[in-house]
N, C-alpha and C. Protein backbone atom coordinates (compact mmCIF):
# COMPACT_ATOMS: atom_id res chain seq x y z
N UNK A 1 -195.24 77.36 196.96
CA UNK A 1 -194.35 78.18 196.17
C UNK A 1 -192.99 77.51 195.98
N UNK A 2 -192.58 76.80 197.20
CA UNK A 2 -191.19 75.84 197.29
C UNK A 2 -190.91 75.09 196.20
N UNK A 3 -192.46 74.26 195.40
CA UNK A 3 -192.27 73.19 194.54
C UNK A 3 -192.74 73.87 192.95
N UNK A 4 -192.91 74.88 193.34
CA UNK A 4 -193.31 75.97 191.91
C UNK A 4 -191.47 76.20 191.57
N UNK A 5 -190.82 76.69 192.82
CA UNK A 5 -189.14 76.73 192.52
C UNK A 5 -188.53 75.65 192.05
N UNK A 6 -188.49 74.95 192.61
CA UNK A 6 -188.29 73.58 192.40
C UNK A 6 -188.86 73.02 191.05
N UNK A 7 -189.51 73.09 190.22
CA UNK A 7 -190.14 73.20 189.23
C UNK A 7 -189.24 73.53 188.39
N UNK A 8 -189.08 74.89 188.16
CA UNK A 8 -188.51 76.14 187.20
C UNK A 8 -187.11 75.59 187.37
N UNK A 9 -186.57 75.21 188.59
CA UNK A 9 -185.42 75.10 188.37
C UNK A 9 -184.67 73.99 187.94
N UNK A 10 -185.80 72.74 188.33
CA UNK A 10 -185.12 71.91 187.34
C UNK A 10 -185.39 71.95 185.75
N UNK A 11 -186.53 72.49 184.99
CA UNK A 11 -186.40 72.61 183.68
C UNK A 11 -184.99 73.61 183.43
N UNK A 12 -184.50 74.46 184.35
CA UNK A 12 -183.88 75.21 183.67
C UNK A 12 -182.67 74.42 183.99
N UNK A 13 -182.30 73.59 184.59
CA UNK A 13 -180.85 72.77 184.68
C UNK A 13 -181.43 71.62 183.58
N UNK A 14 -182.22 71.32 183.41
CA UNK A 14 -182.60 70.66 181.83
C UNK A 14 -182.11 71.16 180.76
N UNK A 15 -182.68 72.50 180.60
CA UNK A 15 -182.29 73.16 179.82
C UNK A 15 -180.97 73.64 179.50
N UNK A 16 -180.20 73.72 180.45
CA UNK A 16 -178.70 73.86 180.28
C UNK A 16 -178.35 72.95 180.27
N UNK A 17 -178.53 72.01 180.40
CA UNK A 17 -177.87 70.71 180.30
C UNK A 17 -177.86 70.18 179.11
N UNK A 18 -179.01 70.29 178.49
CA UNK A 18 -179.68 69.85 177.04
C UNK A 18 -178.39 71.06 176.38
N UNK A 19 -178.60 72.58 176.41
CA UNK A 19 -177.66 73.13 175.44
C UNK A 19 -175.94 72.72 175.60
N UNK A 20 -175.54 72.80 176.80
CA UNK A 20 -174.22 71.95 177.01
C UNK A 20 -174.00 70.85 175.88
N UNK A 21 -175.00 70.08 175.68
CA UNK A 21 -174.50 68.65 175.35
C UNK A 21 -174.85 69.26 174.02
N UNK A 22 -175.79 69.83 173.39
CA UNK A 22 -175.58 69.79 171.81
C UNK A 22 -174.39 70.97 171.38
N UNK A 23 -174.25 72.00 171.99
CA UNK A 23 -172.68 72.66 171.95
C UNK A 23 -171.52 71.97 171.91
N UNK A 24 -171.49 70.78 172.65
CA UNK A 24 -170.12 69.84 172.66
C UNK A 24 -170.34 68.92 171.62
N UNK A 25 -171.77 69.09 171.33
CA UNK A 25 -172.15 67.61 170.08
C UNK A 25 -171.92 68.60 168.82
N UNK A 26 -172.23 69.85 169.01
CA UNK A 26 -171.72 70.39 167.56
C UNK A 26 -170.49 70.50 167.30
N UNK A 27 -169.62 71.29 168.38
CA UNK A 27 -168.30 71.10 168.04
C UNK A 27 -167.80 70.00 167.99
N UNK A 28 -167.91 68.78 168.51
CA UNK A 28 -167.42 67.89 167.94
C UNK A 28 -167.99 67.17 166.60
N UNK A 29 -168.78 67.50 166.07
CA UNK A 29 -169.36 67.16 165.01
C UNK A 29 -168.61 68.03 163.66
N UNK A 30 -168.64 69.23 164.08
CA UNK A 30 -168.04 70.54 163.06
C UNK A 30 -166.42 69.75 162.57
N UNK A 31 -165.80 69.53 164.22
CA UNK A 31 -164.58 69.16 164.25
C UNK A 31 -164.09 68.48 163.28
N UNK A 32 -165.00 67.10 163.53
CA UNK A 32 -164.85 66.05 162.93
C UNK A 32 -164.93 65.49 161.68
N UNK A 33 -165.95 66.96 161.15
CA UNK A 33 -166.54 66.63 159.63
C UNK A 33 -165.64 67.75 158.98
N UNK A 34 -165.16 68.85 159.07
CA UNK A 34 -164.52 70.00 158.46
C UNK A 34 -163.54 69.81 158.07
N UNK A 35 -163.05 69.41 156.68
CA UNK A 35 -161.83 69.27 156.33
C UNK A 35 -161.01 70.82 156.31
N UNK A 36 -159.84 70.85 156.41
CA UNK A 36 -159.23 72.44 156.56
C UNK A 36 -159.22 73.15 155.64
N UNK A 37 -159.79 72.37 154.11
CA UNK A 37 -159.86 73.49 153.14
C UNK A 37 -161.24 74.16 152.80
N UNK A 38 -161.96 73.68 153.91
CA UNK A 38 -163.46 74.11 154.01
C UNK A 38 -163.55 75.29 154.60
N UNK A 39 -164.51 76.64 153.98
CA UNK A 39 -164.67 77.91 153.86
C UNK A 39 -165.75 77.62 155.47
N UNK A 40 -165.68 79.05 155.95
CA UNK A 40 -165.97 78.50 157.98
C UNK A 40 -167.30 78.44 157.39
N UNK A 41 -168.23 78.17 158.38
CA UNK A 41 -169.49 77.91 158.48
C UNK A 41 -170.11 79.43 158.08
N UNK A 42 -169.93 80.45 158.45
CA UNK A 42 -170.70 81.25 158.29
C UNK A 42 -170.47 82.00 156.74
N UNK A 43 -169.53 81.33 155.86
CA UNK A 43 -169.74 81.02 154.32
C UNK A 43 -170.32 80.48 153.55
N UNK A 44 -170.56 79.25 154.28
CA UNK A 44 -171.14 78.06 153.81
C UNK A 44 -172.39 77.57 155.13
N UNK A 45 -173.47 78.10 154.57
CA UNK A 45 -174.17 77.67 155.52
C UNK A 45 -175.67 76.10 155.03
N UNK A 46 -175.51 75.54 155.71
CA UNK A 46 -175.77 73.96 155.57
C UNK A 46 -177.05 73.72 156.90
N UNK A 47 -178.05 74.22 156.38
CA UNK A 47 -178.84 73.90 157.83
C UNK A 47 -179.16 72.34 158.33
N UNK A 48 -178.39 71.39 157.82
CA UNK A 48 -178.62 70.22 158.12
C UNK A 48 -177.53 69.69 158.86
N UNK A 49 -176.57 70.81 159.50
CA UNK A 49 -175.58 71.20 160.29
C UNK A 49 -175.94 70.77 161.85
N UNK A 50 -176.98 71.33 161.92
CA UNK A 50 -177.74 71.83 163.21
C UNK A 50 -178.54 70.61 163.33
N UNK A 51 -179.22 70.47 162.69
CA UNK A 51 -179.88 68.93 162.78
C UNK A 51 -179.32 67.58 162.91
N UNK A 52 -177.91 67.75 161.81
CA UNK A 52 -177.24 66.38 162.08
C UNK A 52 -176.91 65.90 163.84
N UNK A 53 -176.68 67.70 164.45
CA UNK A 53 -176.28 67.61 165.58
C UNK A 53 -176.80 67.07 166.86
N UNK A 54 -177.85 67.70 166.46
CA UNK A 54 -179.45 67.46 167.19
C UNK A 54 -179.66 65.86 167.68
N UNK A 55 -179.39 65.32 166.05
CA UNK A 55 -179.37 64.03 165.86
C UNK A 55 -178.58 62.78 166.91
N UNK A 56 -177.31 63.55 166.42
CA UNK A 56 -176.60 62.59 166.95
C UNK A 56 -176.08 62.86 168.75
N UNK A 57 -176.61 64.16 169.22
CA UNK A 57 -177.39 64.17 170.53
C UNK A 57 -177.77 63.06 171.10
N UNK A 58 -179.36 63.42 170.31
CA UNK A 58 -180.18 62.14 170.47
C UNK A 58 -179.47 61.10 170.73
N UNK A 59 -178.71 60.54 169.44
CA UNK A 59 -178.46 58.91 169.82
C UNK A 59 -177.44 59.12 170.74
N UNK A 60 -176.69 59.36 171.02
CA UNK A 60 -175.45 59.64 172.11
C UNK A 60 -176.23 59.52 173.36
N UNK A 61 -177.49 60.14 174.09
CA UNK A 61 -178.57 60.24 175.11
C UNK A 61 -178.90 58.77 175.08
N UNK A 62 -179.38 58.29 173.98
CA UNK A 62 -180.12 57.11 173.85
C UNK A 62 -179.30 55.76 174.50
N UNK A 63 -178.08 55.83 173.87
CA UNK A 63 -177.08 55.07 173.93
C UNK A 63 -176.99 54.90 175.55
N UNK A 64 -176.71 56.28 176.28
CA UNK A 64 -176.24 55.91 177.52
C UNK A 64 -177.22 55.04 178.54
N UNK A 65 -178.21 55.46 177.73
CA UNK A 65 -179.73 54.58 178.64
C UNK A 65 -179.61 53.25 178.09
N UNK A 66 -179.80 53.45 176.75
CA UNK A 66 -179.87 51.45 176.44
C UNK A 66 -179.56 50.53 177.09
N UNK A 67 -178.74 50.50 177.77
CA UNK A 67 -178.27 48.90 178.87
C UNK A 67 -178.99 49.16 180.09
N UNK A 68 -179.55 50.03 180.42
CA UNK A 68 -180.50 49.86 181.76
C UNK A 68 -181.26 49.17 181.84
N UNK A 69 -182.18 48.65 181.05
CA UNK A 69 -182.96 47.72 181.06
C UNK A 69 -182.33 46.15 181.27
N UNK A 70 -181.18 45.77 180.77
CA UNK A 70 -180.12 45.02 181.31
C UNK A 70 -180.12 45.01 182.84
N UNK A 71 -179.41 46.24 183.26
CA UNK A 71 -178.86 46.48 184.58
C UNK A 71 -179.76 46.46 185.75
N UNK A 72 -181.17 46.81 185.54
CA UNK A 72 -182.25 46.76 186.41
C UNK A 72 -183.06 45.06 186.14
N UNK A 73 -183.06 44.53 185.35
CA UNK A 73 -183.54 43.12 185.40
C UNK A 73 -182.46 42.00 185.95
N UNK A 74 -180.99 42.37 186.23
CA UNK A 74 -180.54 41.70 186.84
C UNK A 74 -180.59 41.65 188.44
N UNK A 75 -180.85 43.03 189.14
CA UNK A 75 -181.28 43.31 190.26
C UNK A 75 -182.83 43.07 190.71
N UNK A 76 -183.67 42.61 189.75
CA UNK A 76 -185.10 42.58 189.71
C UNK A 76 -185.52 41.17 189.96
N UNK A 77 -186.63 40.33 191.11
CA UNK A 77 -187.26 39.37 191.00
C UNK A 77 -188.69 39.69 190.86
N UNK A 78 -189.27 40.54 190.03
CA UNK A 78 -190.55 40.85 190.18
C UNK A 78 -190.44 40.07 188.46
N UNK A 79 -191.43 39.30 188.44
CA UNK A 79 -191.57 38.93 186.97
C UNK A 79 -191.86 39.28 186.34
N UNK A 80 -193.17 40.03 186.56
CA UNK A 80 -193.51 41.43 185.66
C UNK A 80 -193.13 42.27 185.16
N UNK A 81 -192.28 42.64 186.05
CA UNK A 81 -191.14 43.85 185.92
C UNK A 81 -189.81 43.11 184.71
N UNK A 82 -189.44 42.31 184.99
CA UNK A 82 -188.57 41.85 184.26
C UNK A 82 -188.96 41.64 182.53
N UNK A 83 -190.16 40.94 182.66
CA UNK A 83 -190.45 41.19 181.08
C UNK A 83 -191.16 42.36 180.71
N UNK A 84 -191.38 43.42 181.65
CA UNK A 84 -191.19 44.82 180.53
C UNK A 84 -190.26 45.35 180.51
N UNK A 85 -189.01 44.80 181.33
CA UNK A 85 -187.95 45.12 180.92
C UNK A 85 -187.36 44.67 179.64
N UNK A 86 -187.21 43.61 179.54
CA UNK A 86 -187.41 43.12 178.53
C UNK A 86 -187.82 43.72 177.36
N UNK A 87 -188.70 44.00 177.58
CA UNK A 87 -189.63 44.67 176.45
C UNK A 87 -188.81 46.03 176.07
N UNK A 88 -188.25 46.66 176.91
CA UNK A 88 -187.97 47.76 177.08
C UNK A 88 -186.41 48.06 176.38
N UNK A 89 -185.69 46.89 176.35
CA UNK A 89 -184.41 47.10 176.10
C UNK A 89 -184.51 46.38 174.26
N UNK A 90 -185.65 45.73 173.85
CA UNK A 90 -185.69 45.62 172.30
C UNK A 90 -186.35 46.87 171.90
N UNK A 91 -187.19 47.62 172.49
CA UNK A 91 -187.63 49.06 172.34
C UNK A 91 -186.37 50.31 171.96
N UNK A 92 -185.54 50.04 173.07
CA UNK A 92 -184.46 50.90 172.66
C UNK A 92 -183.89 50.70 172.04
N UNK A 93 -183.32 49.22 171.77
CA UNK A 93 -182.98 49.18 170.34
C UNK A 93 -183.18 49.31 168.91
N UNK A 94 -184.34 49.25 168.62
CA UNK A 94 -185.12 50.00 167.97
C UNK A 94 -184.95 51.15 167.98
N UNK A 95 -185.08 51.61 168.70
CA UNK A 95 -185.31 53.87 168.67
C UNK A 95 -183.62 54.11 168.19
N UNK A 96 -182.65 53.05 168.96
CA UNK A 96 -181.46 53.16 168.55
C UNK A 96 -180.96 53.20 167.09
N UNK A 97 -181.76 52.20 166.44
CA UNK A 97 -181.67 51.78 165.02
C UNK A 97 -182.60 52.84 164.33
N UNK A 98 -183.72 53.48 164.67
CA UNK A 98 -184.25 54.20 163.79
C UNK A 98 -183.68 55.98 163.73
N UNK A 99 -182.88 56.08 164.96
CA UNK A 99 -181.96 57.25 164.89
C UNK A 99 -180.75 57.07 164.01
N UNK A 100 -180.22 55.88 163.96
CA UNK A 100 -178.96 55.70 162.67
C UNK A 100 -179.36 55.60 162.17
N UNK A 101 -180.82 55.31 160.77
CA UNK A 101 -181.46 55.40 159.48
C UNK A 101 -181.29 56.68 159.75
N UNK A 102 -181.54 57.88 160.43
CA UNK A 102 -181.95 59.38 160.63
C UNK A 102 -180.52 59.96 160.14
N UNK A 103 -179.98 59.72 160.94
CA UNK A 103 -178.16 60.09 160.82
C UNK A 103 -178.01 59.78 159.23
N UNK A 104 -177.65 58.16 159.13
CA UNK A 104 -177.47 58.00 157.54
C UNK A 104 -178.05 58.37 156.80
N UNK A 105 -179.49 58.89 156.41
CA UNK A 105 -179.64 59.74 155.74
C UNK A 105 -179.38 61.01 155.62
N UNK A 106 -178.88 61.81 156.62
CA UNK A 106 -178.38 63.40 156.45
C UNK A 106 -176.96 63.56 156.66
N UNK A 107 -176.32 62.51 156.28
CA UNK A 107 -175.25 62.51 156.88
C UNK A 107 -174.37 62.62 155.24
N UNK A 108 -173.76 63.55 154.22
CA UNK A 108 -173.21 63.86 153.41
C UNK A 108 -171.51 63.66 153.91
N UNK A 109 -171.00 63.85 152.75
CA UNK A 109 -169.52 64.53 152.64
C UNK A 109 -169.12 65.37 152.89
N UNK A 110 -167.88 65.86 153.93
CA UNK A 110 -167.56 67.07 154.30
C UNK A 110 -167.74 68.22 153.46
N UNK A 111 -168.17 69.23 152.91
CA UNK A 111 -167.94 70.46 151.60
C UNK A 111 -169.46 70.05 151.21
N UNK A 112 -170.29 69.23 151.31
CA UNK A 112 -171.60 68.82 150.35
C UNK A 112 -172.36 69.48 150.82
N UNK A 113 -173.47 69.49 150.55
CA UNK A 113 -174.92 70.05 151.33
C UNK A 113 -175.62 69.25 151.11
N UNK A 114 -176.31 68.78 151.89
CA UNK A 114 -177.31 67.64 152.24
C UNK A 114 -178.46 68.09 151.21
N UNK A 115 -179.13 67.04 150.42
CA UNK A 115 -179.90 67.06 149.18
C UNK A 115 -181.27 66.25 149.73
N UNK A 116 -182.11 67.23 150.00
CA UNK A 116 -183.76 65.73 150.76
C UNK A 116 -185.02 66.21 149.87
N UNK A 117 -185.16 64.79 149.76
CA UNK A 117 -186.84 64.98 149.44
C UNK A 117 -187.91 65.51 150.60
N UNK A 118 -189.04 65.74 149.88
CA UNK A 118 -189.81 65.81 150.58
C UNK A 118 -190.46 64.11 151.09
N UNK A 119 -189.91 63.42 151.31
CA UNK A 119 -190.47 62.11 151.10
C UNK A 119 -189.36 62.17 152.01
N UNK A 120 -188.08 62.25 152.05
CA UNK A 120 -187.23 61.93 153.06
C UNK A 120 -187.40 62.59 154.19
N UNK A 121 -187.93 63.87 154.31
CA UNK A 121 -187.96 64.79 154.85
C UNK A 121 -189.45 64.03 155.86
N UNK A 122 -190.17 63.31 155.74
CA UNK A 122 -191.55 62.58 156.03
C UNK A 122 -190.73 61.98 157.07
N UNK A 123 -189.86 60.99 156.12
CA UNK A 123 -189.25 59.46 157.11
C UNK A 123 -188.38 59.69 158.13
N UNK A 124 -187.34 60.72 158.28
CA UNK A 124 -186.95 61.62 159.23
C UNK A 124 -187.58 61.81 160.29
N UNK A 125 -189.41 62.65 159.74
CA UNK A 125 -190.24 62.62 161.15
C UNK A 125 -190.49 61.53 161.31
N UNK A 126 -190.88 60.47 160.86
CA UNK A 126 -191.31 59.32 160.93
C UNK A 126 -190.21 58.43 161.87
N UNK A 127 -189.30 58.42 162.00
CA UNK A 127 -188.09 57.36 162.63
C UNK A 127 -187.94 58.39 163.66
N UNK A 128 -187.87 59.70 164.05
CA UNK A 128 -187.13 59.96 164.94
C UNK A 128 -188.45 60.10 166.01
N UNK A 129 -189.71 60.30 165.57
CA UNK A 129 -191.42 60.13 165.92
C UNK A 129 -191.29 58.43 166.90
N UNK A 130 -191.21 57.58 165.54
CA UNK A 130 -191.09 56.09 166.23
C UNK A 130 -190.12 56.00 167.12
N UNK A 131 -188.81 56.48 167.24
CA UNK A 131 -187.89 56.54 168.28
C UNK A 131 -188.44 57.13 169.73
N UNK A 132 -189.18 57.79 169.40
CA UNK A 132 -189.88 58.85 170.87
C UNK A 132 -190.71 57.92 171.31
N UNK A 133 -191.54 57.05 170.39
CA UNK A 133 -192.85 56.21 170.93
C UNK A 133 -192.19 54.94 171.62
N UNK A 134 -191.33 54.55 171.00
CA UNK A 134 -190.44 53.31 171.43
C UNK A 134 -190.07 53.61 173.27
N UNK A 135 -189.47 54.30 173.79
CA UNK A 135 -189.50 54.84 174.90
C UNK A 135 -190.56 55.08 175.97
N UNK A 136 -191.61 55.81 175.33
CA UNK A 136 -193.11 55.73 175.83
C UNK A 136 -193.65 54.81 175.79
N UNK A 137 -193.50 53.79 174.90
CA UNK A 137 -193.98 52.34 174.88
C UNK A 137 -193.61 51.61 176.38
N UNK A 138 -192.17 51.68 176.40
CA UNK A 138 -191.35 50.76 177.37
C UNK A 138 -191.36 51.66 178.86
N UNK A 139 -192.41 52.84 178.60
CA UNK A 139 -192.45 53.27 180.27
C UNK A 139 -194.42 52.76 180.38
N UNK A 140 -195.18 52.99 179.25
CA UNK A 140 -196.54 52.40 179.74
C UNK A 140 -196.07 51.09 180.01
N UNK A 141 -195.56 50.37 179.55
CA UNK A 141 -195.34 48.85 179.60
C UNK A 141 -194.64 48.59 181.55
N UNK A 142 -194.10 49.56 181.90
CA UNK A 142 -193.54 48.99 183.30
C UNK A 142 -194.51 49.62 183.90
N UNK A 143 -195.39 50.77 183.48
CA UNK A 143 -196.22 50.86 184.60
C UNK A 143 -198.06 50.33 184.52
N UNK A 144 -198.06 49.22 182.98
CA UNK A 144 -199.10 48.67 183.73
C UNK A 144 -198.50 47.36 184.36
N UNK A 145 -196.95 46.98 184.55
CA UNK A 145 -196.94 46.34 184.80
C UNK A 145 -197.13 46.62 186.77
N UNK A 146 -197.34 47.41 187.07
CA UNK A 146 -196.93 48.38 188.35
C UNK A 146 -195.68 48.17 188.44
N UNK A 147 -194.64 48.14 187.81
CA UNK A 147 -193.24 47.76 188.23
C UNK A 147 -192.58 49.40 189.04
N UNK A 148 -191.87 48.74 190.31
CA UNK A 148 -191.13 50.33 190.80
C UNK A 148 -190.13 50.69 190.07
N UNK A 149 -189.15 50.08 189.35
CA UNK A 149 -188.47 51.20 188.34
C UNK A 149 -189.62 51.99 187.48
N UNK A 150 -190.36 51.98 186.76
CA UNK A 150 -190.73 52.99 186.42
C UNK A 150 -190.44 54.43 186.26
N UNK A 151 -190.54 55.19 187.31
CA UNK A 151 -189.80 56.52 187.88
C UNK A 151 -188.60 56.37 187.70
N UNK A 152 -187.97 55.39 187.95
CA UNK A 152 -186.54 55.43 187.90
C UNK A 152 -186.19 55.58 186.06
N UNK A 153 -186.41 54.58 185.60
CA UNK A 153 -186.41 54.14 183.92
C UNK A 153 -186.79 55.69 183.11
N UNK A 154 -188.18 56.33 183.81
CA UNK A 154 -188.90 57.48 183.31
C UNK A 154 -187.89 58.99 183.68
N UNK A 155 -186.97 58.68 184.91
CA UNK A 155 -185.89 60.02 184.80
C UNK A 155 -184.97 59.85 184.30
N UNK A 156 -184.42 58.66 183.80
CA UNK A 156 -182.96 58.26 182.88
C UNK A 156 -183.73 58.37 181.27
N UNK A 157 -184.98 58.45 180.75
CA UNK A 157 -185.19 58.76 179.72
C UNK A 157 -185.23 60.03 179.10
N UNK A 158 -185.71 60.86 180.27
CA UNK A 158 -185.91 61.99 179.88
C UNK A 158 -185.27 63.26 178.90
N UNK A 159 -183.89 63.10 179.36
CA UNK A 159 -183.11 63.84 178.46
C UNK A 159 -183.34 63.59 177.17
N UNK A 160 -182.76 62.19 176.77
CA UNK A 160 -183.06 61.32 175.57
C UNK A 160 -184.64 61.59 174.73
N UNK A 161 -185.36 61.67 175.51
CA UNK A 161 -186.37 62.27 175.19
C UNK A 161 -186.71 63.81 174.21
N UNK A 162 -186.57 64.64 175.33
CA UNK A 162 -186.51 66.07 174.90
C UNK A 162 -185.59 66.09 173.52
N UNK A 163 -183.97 65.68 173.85
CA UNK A 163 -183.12 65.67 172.11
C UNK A 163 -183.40 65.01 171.25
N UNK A 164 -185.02 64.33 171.81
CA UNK A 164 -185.77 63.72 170.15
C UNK A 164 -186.44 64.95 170.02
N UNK A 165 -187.51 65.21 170.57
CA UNK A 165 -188.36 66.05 170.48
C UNK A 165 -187.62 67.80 170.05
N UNK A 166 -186.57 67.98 170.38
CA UNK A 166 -186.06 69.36 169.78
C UNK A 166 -185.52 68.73 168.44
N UNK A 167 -184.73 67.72 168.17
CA UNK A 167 -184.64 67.42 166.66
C UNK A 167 -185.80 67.57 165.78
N UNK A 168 -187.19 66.69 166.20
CA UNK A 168 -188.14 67.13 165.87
C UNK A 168 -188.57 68.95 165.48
N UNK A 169 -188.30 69.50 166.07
CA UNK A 169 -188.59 70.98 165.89
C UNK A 169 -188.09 71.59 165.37
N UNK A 170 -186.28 71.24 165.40
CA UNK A 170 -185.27 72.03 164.62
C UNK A 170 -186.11 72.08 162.97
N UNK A 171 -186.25 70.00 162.75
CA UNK A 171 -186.56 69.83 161.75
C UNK A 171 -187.56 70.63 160.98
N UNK A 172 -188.71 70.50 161.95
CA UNK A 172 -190.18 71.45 161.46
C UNK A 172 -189.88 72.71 160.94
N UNK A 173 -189.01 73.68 162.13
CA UNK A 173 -188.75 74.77 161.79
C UNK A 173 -187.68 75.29 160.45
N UNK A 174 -187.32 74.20 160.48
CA UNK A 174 -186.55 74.30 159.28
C UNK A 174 -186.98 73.83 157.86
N UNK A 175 -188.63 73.39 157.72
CA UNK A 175 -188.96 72.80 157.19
C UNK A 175 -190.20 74.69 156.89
N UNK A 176 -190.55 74.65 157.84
CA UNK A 176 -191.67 76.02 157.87
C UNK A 176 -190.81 77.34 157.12
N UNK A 177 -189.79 77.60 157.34
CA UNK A 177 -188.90 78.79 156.92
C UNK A 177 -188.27 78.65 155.71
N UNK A 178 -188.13 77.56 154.86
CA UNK A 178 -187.97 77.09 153.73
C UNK A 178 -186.46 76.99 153.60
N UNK A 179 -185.72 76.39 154.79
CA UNK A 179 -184.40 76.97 154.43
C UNK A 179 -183.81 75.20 153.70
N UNK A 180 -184.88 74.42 154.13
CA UNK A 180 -184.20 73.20 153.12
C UNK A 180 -185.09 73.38 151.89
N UNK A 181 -185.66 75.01 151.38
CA UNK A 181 -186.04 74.95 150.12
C UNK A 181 -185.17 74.67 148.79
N UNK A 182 -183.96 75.18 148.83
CA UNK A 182 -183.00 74.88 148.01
C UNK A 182 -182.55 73.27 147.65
N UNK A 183 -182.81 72.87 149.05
CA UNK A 183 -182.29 71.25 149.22
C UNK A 183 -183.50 70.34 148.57
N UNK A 184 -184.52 71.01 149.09
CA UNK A 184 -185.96 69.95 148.92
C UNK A 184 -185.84 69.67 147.34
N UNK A 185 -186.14 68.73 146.67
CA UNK A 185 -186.32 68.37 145.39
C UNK A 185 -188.07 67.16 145.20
């Protein structure tokens, strides 16, 4: 029952942790993009608001992991281990780079509303999809290498993880409810 608690309670410090960081990623996002002659949000509502946020979550998560693969191959003489490290830190760069295609595309002018195809709306899942696999790539890769970071590499991803996978959903759901129907062209 101890590790059933233990369980619940770390998804739920996940879970607050995950909403913490996109609350501080929205307001600073709102902050940053709202010029003062802009009517508040709940005038102007922009559901690509919530997503941009989502977004740049994500890469903000991503970012703080990227040099680990650095930082653990300099402490590492296992050879194996070292070139999936290796492997691991052109992986994140990648997921890094396919989250800024994500961003630059939804990323408008303060007052605009974000304008997507359904074709953009694809490549979106598609880059922020390849960003998730890129990660999963570079944890099968250390553990057929049997390398012991692994676990280690696999709990510093995790966050980074999930704020792909809820971008993912925001997206869907916002895709199922038609609210980028206006936007979709």
């Amino acid at each position: 029952m101890e590790s059933k608690t233990n369980f619940i309670n770390g998804h739920q410090a996940t879970a607050i942790t995950l909403l913490t960081l996109l609350t501080i990623a929205a307001i600073t996002y709102i902050s940053a993009t709202k010029p003062p002659h802009t009517p508040s949000l709940s005038t102007q509502l922009d559901p690509t608001i919530l997503f941009n946020t989502s977004l740049y979550t994500s890469l903000s998560q991503l970012k703080l992991i990227s040099s680990l693969p650095q930082t653990l191959i300099t402490s590492s003489t296992d050879t194996p281990t070292i070139s999936a490290l290796q492997d691991c830190a052109v992986l994140f760069d990648d997921a890094v780079a396919q989250l800024n295609k994500s961003i630059t595309l939804t990323t408008v002018p303060p007052g605009e509303l974000a304008v997507l195809t359904r074709a953009e709306i694809r490549a979106l899942n598609a880059w922020i999809s390849a960003a998730m696999t890129d990660q999963e790539t570079c944890l099968d890769g250390l553990e057929e290498m049997g390398s012991t970071v692994c676990d280690e590499v696999r709990a510093k991803v995790q966050v980074s993880r999930q704020c792909m996978s809820y971008s993912l959903a925001i997206l869907a759901s916002i895709q199922a409810v038609g609210m980028f129907g206006r936007y979709l062209q």
